[in-house]
Protein backbone atom coordinates (compact mmCIF):
# COMPACT_ATOMS: atom_id res chain seq x y z
CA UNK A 1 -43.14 13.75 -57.22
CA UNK A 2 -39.36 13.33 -56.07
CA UNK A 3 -40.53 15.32 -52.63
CA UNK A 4 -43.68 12.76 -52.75
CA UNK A 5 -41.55 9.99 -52.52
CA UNK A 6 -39.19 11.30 -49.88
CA UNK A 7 -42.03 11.93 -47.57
CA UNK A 8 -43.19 8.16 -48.04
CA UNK A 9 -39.60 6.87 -47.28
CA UNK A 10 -39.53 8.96 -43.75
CA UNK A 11 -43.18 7.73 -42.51
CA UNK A 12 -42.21 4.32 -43.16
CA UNK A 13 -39.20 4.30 -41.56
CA UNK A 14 -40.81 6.20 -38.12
CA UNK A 15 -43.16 3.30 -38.52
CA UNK A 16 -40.03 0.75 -38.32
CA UNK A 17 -38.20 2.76 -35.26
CA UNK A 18 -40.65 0.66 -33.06
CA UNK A 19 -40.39 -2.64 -35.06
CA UNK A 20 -36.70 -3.46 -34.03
CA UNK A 21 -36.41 -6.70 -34.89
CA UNK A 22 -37.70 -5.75 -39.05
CA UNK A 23 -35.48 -2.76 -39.42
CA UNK A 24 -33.07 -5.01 -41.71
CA UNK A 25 -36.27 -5.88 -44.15
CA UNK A 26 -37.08 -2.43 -44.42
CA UNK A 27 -33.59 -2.14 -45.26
CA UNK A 28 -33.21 -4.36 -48.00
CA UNK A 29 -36.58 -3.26 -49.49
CA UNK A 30 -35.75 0.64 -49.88
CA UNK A 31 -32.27 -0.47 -50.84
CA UNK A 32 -33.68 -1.31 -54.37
CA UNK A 33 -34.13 1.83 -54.79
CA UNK A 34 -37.12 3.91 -56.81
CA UNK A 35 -36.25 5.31 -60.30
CA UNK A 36 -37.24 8.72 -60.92
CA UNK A 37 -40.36 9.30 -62.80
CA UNK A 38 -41.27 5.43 -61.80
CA UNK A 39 -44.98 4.81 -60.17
CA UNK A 40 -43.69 3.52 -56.12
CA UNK A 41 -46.66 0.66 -56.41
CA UNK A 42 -48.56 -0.80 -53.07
CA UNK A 43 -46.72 -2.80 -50.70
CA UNK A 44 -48.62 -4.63 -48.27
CA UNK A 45 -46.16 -3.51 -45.14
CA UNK A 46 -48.17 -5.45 -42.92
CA UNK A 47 -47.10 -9.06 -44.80
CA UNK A 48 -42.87 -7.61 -44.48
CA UNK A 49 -43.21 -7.04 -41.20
CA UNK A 50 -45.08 -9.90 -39.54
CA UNK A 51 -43.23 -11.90 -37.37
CA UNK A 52 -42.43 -15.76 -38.15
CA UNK A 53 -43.68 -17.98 -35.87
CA UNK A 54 -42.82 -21.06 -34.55
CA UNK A 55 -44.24 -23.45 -37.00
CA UNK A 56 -42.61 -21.72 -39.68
CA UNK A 57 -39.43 -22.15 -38.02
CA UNK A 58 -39.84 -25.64 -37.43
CA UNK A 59 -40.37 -26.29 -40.91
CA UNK A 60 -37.83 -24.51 -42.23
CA UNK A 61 -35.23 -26.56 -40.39
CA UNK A 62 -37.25 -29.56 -41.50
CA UNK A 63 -36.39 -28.66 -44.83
CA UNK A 64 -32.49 -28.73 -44.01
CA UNK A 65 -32.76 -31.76 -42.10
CA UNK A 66 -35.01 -33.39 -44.84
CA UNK A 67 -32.24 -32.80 -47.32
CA UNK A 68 -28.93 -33.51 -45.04
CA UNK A 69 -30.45 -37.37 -43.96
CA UNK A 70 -30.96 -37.73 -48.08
CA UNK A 71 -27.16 -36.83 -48.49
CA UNK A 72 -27.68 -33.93 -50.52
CA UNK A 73 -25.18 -31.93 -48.58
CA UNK A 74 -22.14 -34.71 -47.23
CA UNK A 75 -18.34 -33.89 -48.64
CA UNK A 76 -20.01 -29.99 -49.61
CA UNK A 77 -20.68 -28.00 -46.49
CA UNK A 78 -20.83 -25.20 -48.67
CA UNK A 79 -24.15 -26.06 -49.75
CA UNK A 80 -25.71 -26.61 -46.65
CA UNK A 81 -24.74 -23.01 -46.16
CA UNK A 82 -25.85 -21.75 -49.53
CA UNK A 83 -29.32 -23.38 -48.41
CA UNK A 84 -28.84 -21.32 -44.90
CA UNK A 85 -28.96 -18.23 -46.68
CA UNK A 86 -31.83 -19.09 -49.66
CA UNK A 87 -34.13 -20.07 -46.47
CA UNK A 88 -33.52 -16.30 -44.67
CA UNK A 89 -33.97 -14.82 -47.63
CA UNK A 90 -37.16 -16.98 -48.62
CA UNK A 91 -38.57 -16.38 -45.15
CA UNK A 92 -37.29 -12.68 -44.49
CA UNK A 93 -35.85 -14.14 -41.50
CA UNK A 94 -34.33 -11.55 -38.82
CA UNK A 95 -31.85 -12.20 -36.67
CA UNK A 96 -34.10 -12.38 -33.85
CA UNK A 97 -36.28 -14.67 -35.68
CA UNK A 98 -32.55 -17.06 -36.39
CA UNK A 99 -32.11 -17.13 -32.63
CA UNK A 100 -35.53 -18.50 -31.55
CA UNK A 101 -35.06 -21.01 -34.66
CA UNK A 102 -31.52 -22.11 -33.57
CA UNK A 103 -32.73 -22.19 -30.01
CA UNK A 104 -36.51 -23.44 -30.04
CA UNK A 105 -37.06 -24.64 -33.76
CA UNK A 106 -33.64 -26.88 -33.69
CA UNK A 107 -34.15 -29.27 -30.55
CA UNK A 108 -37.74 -29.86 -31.19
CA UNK A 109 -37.16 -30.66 -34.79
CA UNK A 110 -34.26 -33.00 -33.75
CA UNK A 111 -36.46 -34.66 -31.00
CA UNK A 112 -39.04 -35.56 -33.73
CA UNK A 113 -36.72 -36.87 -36.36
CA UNK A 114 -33.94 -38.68 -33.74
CA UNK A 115 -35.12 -42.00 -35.03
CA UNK A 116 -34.26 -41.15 -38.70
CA UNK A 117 -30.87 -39.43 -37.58
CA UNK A 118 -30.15 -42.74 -35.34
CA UNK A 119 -31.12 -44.94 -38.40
CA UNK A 120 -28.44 -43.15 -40.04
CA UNK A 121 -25.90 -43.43 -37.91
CA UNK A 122 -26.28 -46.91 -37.83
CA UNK A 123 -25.83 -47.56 -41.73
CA UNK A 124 -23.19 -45.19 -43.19
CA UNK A 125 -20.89 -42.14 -41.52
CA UNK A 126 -22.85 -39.44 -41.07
CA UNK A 127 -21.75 -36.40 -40.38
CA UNK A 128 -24.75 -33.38 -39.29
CA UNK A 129 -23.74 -29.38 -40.82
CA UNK A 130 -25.93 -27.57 -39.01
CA UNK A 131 -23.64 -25.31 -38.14
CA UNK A 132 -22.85 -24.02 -41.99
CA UNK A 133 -26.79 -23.96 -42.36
CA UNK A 134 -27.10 -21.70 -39.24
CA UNK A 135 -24.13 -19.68 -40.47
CA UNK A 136 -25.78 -19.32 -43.75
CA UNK A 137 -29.23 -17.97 -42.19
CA UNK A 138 -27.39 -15.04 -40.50
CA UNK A 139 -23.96 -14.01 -42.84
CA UNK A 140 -26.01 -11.45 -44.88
CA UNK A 141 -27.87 -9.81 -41.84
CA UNK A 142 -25.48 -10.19 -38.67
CA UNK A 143 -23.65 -6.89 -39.31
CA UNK A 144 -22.19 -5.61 -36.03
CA UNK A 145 -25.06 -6.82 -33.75
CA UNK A 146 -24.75 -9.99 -31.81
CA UNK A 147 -26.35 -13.17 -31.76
CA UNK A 148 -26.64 -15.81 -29.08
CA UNK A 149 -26.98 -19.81 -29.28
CA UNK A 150 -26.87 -22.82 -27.72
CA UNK A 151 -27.92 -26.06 -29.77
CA UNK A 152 -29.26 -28.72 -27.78
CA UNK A 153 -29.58 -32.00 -29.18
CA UNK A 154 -31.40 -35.01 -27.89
CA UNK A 155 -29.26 -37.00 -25.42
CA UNK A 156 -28.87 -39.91 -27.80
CA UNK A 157 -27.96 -38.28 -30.66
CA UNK A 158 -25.45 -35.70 -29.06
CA UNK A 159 -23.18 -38.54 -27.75
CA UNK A 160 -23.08 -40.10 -30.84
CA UNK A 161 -21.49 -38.88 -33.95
CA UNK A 162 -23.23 -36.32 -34.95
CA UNK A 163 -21.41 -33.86 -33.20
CA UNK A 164 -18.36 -34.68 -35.19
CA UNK A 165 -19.02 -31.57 -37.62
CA UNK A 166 -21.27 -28.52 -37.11
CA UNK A 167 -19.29 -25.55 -38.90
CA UNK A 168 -20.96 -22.81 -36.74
CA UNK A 169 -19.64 -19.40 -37.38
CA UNK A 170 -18.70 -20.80 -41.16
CA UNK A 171 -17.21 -17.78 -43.01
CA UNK A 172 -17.96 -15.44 -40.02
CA UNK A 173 -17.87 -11.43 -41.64
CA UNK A 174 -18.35 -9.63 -38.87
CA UNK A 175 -20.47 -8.46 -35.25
CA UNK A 176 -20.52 -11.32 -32.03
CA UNK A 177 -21.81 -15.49 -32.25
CA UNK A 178 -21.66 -16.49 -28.76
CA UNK A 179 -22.44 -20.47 -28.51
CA UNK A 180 -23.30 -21.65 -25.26
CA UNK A 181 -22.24 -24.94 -24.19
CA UNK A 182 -20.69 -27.37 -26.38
CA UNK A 183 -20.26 -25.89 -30.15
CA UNK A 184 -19.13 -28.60 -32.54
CA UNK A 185 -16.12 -28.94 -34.74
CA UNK A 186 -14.94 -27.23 -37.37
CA UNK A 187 -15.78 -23.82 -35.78
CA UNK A 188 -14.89 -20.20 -37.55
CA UNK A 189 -13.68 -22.25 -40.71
CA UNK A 190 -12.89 -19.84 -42.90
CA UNK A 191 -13.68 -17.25 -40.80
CA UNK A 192 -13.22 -13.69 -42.08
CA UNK A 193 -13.55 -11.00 -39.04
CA UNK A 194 -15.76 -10.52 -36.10
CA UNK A 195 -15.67 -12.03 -33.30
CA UNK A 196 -16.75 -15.45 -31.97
CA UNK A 197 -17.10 -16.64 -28.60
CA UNK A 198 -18.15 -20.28 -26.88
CA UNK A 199 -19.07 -20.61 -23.12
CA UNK A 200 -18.76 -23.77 -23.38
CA UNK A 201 -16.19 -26.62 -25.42
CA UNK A 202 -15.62 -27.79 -28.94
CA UNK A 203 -14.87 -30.28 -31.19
CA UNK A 204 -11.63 -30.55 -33.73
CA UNK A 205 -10.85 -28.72 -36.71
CA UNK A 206 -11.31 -25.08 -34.91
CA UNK A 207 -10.63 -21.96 -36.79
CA UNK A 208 -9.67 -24.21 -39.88
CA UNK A 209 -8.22 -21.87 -42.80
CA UNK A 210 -9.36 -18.84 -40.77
CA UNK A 211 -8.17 -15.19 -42.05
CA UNK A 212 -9.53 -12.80 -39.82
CA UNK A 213 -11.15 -11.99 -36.89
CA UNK A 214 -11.08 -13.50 -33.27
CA UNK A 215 -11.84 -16.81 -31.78
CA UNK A 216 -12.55 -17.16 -27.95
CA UNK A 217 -12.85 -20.50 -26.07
CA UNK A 218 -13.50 -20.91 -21.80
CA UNK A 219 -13.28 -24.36 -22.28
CA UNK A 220 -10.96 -26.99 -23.73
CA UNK A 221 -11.00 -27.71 -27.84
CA UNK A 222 -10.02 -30.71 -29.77
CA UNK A 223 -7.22 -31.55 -32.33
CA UNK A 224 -6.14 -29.43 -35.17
CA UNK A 225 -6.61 -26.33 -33.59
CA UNK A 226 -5.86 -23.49 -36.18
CA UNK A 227 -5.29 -25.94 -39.14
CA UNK A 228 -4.33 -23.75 -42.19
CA UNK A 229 -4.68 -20.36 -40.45
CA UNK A 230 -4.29 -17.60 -42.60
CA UNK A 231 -5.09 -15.07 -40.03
CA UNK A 232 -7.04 -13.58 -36.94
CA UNK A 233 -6.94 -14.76 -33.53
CA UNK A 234 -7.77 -17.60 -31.45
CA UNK A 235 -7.57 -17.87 -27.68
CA UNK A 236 -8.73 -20.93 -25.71
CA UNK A 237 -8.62 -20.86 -22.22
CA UNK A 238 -9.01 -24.77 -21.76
CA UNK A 239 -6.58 -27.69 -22.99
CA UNK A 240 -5.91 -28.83 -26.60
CA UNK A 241 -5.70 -31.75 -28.21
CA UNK A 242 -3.13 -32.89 -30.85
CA UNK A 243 -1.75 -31.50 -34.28
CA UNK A 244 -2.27 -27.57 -32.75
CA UNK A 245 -1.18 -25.28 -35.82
CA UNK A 246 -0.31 -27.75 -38.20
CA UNK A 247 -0.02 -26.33 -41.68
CA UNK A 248 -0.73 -22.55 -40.46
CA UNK A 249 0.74 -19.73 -41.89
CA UNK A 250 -0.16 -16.59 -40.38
CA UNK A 251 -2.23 -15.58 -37.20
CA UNK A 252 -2.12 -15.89 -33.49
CA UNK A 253 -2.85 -18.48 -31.07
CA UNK A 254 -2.79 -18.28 -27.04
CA UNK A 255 -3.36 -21.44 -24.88
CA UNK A 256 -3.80 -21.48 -21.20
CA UNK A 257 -4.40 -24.84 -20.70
CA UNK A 258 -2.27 -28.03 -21.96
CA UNK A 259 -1.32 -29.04 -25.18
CA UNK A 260 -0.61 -32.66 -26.60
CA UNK A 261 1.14 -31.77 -29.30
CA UNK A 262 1.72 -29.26 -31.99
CA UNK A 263 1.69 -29.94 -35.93
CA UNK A 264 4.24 -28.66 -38.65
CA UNK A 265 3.77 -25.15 -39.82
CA UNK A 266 5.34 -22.27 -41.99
CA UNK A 267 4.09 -19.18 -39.89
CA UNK A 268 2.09 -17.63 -37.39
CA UNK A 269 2.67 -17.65 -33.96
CA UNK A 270 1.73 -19.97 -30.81
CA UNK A 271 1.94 -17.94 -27.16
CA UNK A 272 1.04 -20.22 -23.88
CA UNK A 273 0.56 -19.13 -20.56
CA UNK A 274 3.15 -19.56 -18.35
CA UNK A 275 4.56 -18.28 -15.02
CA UNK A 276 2.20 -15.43 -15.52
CA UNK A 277 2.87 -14.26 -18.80
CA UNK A 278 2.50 -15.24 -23.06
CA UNK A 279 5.54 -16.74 -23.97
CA UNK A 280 5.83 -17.85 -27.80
CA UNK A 281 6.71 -21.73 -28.80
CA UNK A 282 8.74 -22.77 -32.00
């Protein structure tokens, strides 16, 4: 029966060698495991390894949105990421599928609720974690594979201020986010290792209470770059605003562009570029 099973295992996954984008459900459904001596059951393979569609998607960023304009997730980012990662699992979302719903599903469901989001704006001090929801739909599946974004809000809304705080890359374990264009505050917070990279700018609060990995910026970055950095990397080729490693204790940080100012700290190191070479600051 054990050589039964074994058999089964193999033809599935020769099934899933041309299914890329569901080799990580197949994954976490053999990872359960089969007791010996236990019956292995039906599974309807077909239903695991259908592919979301765009619908779905949109309604499962309806679902965060819903909740974020009813305040369920101001002051605790953490549970807009907790939600991130109870919606990938709900879904059996791949990372191929979190791409097309970061860059199709997102804009399209902002377009169709801007008027609540502006209503919003107008009453209270709103600020939109998308990015810790979009960090939370990827952390358990990223692995060492890449994954590419670029949010694009409706004109209104992004010049308002609901770019103030995003949190993409929240808690980043490992592999490559590249964010094209502009990518928010609060990027890499807590960041852990891997590698994240933006095309484009950012808000403030980058690489807050990071301790690992590496942070790359082309473009400029706001204030409080590196606040409580524990460790990793960040580069940013642009300019920097005000308060640069305040309150950091460990970790590395290269500018090649100006910097305002830089904030109190008890460690780490700041290099800028200069005459053609890294040269460290006090």
């Amino acid at each position: 029966m054990c050589d039964v099973r074994v058999v089964r295992v193999e033809v599935k996954w020769a099934e899933v060698r041309s299914l890329n984008s569901k080799r990580d459900e197949l994954s976490r459904i053999l990872g359960k495991g089969l007791k010996l001596g236990e019956k292995a059951g039906k599974t309807d393979f077909k239903e695991v390894f259908r592919e979301v569609d765009d619908e779905e998607l949109k309604e499962i960023v309806s679902k965060y949105l819903d909740r974020e304009l009813e305040g369920k997730f101001q002051l605790e980012p953490e549970k807009a990421f907790e939600f991130g990662r109870k919606m990938r699992n709900e879904h059996s979302l791949t990372l191929s599928e979190v791409e097309r719903l970061v860059n199709l599903a997102v804009p399209a469901v902002f377009e169709e609720k801007a008027g609540d989001i502006r209503t919003m704006l107008c009453h209270q001090f709103y600020e939109n974690y998308l990015g810790y929801f979009v960090s939370g739909l990827y952390h358990d599946i990223i692995g060492n594979r890449k994954l590419v974004v670029e949010i694009r809000m409706p004109k209104l809304i992004a010049r308002s201020r609901v770019g103030f705080r995003w949190g993409m890359g929240y808690r980043h374990p490992s592999g490559v986010l590249v964010v094209r264009g502009y990518a928010g505050g609060y990027l890499g917070e807590k960041m852990r290792g891997g590698r994240v990279v933006v095309t484009g700018y950012t808000g403030d609060c980058v690489g807050k209470d990071m301790r690992g990995g590496e942070i790359l910026i082309k473009g400029n970055t706001g204030w409080r770059l590196g606040e409580g950095m524990r460790g990793g990397k960040i580069v940013v080729f642009g300019d920097v605003g005000e308060y640069t490693g305040i309150n950091m204790s460990s970790g590395l940080i290269r500018i090649k562009g100006s910097v305002i100012s830089f904030g109190r700290r008890s460690g780490g190191r700041i290099e800028l570029w200069m005459d053609g070479e890294w040269r460290a600051v006090d």
